[in-house]
C-alpha atoms as a PDB file:
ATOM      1  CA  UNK A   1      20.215 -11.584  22.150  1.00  0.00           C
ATOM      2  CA  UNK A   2      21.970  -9.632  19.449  1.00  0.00           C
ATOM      3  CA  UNK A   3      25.606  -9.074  19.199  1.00  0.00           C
ATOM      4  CA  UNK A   4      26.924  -5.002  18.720  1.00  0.00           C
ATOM      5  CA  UNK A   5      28.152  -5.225  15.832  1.00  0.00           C
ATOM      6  CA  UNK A   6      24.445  -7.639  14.504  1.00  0.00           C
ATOM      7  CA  UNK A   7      22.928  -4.422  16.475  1.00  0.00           C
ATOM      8  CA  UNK A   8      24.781  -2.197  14.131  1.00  0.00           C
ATOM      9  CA  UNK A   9      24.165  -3.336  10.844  1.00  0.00           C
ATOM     10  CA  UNK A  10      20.662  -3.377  11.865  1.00  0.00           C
ATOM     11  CA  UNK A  11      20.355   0.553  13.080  1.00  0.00           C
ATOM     12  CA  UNK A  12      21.991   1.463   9.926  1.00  0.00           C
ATOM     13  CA  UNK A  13      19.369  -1.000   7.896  1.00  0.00           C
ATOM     14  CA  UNK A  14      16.357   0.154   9.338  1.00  0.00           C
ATOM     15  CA  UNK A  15      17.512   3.946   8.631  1.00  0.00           C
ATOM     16  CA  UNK A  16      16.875   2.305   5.138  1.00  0.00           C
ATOM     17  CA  UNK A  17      13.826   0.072   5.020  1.00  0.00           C
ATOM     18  CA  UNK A  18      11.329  -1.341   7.145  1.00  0.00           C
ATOM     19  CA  UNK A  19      12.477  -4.208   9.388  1.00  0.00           C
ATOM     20  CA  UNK A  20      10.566  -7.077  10.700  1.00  0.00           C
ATOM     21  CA  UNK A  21       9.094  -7.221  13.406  1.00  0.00           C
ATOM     22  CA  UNK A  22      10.941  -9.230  15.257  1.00  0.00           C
ATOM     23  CA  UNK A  23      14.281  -7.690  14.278  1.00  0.00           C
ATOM     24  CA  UNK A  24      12.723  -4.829  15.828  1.00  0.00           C
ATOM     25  CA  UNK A  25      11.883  -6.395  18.539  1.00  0.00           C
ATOM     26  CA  UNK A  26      15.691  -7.802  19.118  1.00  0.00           C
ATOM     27  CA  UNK A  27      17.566  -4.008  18.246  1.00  0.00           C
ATOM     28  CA  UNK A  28      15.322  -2.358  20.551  1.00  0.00           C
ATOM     29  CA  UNK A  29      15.819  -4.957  23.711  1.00  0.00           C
ATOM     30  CA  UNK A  30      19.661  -5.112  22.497  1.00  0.00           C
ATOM     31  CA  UNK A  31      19.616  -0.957  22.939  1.00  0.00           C
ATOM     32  CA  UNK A  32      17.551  -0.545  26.279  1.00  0.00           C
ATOM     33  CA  UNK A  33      20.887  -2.850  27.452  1.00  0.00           C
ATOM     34  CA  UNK A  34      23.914  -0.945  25.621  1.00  0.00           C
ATOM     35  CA  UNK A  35      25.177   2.225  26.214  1.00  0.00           C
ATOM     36  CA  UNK A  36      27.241   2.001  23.185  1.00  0.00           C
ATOM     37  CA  UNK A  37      24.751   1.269  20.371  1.00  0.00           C
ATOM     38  CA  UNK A  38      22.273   3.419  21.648  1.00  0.00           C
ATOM     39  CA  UNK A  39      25.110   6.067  20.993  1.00  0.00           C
ATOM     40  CA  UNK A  40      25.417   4.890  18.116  1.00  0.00           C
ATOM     41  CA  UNK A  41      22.185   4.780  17.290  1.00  0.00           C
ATOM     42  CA  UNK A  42      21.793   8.209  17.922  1.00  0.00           C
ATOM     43  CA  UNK A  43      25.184   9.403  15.798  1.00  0.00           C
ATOM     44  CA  UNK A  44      23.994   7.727  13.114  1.00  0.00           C
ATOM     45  CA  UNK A  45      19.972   9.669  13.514  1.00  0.00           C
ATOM     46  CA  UNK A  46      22.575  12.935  13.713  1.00  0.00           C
ATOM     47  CA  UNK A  47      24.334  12.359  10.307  1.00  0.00           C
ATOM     48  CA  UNK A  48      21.442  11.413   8.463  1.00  0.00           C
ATOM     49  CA  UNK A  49      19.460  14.884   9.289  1.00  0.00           C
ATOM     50  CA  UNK A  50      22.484  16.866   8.930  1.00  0.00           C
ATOM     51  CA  UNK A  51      23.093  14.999   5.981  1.00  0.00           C
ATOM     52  CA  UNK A  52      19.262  16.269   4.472  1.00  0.00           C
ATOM     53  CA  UNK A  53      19.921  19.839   5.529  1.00  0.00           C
ATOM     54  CA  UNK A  54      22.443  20.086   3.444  1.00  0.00           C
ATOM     55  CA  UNK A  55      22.041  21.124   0.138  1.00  0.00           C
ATOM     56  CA  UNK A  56      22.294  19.590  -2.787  1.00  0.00           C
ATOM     57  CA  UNK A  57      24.348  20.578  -6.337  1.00  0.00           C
END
């Protein structure tokens, strides 16, 4: 089982590239379980679109 903060650096990786498998396989068991990273999760989904919308110089 995955640790939060293993959890974390793992939702903000795959935001980034494609993980394997079976890291995959660990974040999403770890989030059906936590509250907390799913949250997370989802900020971090949030601030990435917002971030797109915005325009550029």
């Amino acid at each position: 089982m995955l640790t939060c903060q293993e959890a974390s650096l793992l939702v903000s990786r795959g935001l980034d590239e494609s993980l394997p498998w079976s890291r995959r396989l660990a974040l999403h068991m770890h989030l059906v379980l936590c509250d907390a990273c799913r949250r997370y999760a989802g900020q971090l989904r949030w601030i990435r679109a917002a971030a797109r919308r915005f325009p550029g110089p």
